[in-house]
Protein backbone atom coordinates (compact mmCIF):
# COMPACT_ATOMS: atom_id res chain seq x y z
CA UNK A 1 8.46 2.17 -18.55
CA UNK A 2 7.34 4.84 -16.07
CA UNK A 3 3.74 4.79 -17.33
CA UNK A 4 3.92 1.15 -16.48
CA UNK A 5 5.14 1.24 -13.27
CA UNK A 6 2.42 4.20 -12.31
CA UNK A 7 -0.05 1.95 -13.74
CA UNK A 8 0.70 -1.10 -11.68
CA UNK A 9 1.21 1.28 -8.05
CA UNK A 10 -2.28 2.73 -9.19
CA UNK A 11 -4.16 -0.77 -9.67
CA UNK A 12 -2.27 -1.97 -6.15
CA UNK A 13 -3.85 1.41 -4.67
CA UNK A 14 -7.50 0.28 -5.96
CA UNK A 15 -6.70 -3.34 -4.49
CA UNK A 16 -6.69 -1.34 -1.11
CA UNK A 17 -10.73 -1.27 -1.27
CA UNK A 18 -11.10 -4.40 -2.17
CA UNK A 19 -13.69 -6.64 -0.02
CA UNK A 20 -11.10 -9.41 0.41
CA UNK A 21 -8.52 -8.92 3.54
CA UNK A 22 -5.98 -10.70 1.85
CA UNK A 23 -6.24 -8.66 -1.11
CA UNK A 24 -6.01 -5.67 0.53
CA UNK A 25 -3.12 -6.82 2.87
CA UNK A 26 -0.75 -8.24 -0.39
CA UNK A 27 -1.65 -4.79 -2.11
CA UNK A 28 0.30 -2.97 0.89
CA UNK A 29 3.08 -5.69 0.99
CA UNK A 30 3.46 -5.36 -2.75
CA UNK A 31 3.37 -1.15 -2.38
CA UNK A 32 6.06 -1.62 0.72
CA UNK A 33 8.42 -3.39 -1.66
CA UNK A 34 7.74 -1.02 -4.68
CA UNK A 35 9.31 1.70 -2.45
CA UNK A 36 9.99 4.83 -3.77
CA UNK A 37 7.77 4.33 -6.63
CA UNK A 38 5.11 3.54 -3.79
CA UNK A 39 4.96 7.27 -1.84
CA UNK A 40 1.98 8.15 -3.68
CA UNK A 41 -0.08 5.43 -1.84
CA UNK A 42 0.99 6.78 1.19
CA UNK A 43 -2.69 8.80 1.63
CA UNK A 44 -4.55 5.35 0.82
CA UNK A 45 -2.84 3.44 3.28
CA UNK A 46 -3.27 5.30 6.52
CA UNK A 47 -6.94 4.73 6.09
CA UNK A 48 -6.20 1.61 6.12
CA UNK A 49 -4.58 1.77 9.77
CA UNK A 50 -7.91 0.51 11.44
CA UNK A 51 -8.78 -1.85 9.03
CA UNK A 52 -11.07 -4.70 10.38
CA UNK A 53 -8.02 -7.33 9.46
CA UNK A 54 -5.27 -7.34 11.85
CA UNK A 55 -2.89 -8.72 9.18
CA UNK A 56 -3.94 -5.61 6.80
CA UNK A 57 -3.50 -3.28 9.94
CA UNK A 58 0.17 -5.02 10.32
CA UNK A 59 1.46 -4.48 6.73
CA UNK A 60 -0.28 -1.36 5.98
CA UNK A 61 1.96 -0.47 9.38
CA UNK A 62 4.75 -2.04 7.92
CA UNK A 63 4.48 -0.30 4.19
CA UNK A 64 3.82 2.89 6.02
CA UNK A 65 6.99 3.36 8.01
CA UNK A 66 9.11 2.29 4.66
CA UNK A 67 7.20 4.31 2.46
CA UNK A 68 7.04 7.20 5.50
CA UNK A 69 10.96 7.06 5.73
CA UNK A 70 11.24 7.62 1.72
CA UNK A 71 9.64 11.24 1.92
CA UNK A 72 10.98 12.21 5.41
């Protein structure tokens, strides 16, 4: 099951590059709510914190301080 679940946070990391702003912006909402399992995407996301898309800049911020708060 944990193979799984590193497999899933890893294809939601790669959806951070996508083209698509929505794509990218779901891909940190979906990383906030995996949590713990998420911390590795940490890295990934803060270059997303001037992203072109203010809704990606808003949940990246969002999945940040969650994910932030889990390692702290």
């Amino acid at each position: 099951m944990r193979e799984i679940r590193d497999l899933l946070i890893t294809k939601l990391i790669e959806r951070l590059s996508y083209d698509d702003p929505l794509a990218r912006r779901n891909a940190a909402g979906a990383l906030r709510l995996h949590g713990d399992r998420a911390v590795s995407a940490i890295p990934a996301l803060e270059k997303l914190l001037n992203d072109e898309n203010k809704g990606v800049r808003q949940e990246v911020r969002r999945a940040l301080d969650l994910l932030c708060s889990k390692v702290a």
